[in-house]
N, C-alpha and C. Protein backbone atom coordinates (compact mmCIF):
# COMPACT_ATOMS: atom_id res chain seq x y z
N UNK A 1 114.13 136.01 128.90
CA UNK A 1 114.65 134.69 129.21
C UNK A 1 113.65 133.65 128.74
N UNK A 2 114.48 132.55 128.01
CA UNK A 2 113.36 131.61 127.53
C UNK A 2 114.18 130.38 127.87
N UNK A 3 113.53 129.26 129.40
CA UNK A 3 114.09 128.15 129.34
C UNK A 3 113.91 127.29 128.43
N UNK A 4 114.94 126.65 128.19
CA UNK A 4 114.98 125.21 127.26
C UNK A 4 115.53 124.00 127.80
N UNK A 5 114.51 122.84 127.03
CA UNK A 5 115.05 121.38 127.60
C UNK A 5 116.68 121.54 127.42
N UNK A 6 117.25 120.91 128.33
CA UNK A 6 118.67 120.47 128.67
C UNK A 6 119.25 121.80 129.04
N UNK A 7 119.03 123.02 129.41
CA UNK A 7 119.62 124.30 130.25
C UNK A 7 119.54 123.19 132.11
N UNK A 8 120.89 123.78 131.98
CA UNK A 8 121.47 123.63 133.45
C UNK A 8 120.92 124.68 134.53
N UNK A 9 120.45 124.42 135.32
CA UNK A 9 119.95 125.01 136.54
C UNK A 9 120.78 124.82 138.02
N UNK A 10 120.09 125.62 138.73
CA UNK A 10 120.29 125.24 140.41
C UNK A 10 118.86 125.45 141.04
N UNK A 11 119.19 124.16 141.12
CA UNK A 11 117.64 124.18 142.53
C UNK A 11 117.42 124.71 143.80
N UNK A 12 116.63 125.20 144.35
CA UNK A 12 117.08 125.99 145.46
C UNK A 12 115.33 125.47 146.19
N UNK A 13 115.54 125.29 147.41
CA UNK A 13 113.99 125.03 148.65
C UNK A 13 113.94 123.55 148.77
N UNK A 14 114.61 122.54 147.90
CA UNK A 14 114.68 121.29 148.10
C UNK A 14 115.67 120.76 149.24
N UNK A 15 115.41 120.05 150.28
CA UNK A 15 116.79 120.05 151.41
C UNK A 15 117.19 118.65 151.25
N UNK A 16 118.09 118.37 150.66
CA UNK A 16 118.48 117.18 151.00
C UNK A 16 120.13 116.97 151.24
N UNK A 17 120.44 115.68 152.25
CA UNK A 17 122.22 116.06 152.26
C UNK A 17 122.72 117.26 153.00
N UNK A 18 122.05 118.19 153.72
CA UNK A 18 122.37 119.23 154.18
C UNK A 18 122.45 120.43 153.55
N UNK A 19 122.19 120.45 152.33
CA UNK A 19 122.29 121.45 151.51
C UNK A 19 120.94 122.16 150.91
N UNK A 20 121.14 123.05 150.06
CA UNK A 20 119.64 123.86 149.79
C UNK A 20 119.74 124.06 148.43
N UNK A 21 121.56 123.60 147.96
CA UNK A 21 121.44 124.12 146.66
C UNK A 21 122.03 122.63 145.88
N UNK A 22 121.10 122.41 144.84
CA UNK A 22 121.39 121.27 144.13
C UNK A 22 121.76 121.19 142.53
N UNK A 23 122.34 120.83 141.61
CA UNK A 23 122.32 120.92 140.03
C UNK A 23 120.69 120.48 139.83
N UNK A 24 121.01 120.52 138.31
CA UNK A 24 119.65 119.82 137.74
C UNK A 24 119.53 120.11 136.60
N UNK A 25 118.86 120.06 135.87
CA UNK A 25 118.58 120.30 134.18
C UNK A 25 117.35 120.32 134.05
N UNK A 26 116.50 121.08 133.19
CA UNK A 26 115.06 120.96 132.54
C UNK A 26 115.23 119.79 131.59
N UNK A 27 113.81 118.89 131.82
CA UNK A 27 113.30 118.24 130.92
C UNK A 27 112.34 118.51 130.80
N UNK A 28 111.20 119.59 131.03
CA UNK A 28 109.99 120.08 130.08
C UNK A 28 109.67 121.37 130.78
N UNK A 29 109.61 122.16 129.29
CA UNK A 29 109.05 123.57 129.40
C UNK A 29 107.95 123.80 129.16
N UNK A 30 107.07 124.54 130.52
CA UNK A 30 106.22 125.09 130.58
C UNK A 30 104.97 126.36 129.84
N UNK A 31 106.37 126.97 129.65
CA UNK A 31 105.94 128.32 129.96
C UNK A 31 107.29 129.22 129.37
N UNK A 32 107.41 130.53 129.27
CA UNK A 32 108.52 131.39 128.83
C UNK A 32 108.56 132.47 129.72
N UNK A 33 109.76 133.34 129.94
CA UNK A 33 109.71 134.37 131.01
C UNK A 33 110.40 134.15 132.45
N UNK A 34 110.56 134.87 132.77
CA UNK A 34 111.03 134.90 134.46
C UNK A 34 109.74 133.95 134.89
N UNK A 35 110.25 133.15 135.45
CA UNK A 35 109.20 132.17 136.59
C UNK A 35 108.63 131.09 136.07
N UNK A 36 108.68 131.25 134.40
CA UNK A 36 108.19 129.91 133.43
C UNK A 36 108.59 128.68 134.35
N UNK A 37 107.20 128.14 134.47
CA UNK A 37 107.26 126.72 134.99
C UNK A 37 107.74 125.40 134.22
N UNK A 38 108.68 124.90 134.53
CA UNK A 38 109.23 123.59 133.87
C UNK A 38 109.35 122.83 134.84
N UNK A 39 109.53 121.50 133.71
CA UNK A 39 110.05 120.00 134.78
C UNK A 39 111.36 119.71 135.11
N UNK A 40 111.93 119.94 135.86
CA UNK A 40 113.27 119.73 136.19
C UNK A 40 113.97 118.48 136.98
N UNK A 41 114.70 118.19 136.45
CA UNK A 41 114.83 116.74 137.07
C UNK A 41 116.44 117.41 138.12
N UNK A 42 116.56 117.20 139.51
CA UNK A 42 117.65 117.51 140.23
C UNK A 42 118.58 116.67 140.83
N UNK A 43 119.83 116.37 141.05
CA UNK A 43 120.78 115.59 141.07
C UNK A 43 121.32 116.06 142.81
N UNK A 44 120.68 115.68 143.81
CA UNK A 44 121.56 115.64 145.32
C UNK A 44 122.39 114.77 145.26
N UNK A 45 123.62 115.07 146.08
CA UNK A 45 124.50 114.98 146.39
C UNK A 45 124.10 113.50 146.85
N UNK A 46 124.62 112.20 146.52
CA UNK A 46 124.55 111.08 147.86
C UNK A 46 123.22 110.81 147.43
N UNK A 47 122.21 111.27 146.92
CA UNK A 47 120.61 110.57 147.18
C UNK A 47 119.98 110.67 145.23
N UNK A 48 119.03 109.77 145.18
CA UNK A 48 118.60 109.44 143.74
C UNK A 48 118.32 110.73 143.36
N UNK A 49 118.10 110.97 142.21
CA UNK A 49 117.28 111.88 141.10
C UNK A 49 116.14 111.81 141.61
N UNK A 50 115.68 113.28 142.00
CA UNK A 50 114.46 113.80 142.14
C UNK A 50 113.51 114.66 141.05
N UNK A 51 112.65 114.05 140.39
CA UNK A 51 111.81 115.02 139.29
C UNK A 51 110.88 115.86 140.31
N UNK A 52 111.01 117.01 139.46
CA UNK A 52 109.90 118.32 139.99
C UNK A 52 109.11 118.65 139.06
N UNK A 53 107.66 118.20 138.46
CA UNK A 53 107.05 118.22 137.25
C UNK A 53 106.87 120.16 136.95
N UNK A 54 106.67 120.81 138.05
CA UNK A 54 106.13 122.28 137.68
C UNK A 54 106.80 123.12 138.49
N UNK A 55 108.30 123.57 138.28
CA UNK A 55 108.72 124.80 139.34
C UNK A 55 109.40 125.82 138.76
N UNK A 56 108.92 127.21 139.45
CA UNK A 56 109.15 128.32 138.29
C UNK A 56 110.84 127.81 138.31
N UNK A 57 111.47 128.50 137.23
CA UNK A 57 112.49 129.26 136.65
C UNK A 57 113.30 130.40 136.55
N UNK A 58 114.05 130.92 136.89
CA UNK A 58 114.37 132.32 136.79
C UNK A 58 115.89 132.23 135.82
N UNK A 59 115.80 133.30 135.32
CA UNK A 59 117.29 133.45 134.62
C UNK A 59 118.62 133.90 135.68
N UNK A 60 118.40 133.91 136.69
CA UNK A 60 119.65 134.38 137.97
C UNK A 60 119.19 134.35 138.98
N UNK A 61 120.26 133.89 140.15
CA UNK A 61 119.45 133.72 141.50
C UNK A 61 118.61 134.77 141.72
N UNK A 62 119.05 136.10 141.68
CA UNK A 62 118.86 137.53 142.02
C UNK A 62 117.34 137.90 141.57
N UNK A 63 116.92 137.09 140.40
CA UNK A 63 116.03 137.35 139.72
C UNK A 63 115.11 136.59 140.73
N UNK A 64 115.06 135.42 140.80
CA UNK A 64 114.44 134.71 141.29
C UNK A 64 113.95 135.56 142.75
N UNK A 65 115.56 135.59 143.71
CA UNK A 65 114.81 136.55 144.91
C UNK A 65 114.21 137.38 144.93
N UNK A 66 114.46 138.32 143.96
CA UNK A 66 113.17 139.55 143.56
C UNK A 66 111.60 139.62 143.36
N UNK A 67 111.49 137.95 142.91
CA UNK A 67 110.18 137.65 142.10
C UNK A 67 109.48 136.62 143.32
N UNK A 68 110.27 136.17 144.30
CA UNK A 68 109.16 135.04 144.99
C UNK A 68 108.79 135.82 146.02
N UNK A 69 107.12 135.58 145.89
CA UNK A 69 106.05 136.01 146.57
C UNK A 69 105.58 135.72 148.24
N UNK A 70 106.50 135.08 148.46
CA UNK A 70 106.29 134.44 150.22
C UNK A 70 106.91 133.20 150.11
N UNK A 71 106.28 132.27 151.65
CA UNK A 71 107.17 131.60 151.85
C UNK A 71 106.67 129.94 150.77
N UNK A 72 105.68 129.87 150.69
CA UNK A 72 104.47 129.12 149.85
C UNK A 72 105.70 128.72 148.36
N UNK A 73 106.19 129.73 147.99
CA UNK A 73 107.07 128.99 146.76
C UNK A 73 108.21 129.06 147.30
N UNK A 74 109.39 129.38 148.32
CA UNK A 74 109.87 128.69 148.79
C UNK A 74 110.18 127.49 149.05
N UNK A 75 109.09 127.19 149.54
CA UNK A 75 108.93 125.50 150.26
C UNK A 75 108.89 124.75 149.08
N UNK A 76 108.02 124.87 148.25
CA UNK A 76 108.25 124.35 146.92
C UNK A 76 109.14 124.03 146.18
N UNK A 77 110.23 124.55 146.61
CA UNK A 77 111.58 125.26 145.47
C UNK A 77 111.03 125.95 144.01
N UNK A 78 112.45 126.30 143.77
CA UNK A 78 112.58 127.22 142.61
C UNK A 78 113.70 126.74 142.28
N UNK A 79 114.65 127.34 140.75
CA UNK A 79 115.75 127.09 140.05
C UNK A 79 116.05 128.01 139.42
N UNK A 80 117.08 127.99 139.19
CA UNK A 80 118.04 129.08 138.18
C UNK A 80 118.72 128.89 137.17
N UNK A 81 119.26 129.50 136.08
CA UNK A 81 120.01 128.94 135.32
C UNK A 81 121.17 128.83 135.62
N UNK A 82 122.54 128.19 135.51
CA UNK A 82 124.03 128.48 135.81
C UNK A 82 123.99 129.25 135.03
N UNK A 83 125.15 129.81 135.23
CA UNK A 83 126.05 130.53 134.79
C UNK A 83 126.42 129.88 133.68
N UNK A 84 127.41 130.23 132.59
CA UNK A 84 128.15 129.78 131.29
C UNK A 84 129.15 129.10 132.46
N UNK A 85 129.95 128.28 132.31
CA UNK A 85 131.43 128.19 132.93
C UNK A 85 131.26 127.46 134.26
N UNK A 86 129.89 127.57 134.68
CA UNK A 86 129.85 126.82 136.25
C UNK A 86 130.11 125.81 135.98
């Protein structure tokens, strides 16, 4: 998996609006691989654009749950790619 600027994501550990899961898009890549850190800019529901300058990446939620290490990147959030079609 190699993120790229403008891949669609889901944000996940950010709470805002009641929710945990938000859109978003990369605007700068880090890094390559499961967990590659990028800048992601995320779109809540009801509240402004939030930039996240450095949060890993994963290519699928699944991936992501497999790979985070405690609760420390949790709290942080993380993101995923959509799906084709979402």
């Amino acid at each position: 998996m190699k993120p790229a600027v403008g891949a669609k994501v889901t944000m996940r550990g950010y709470i805002a609006n009641g929710s945990d899961t938000h859109p978003g898009e990369i605007t700068k890549v880090h890094g390559a691989g499961e967990g590659a850190l990028c800048a992601v800019t995320v779109h809540p529901a009801g509240h402004p654009d939030k930039e996240f300058a450095a949060i890993p990446v994963y290519s699928s939620r699944a991936a992501a749950r497999d790979d985070i290490p405690g609760a420390t990147l949790r709290h942080n959030g993380y993101a995923y790619l959509q799906e084709e079609g979402q």
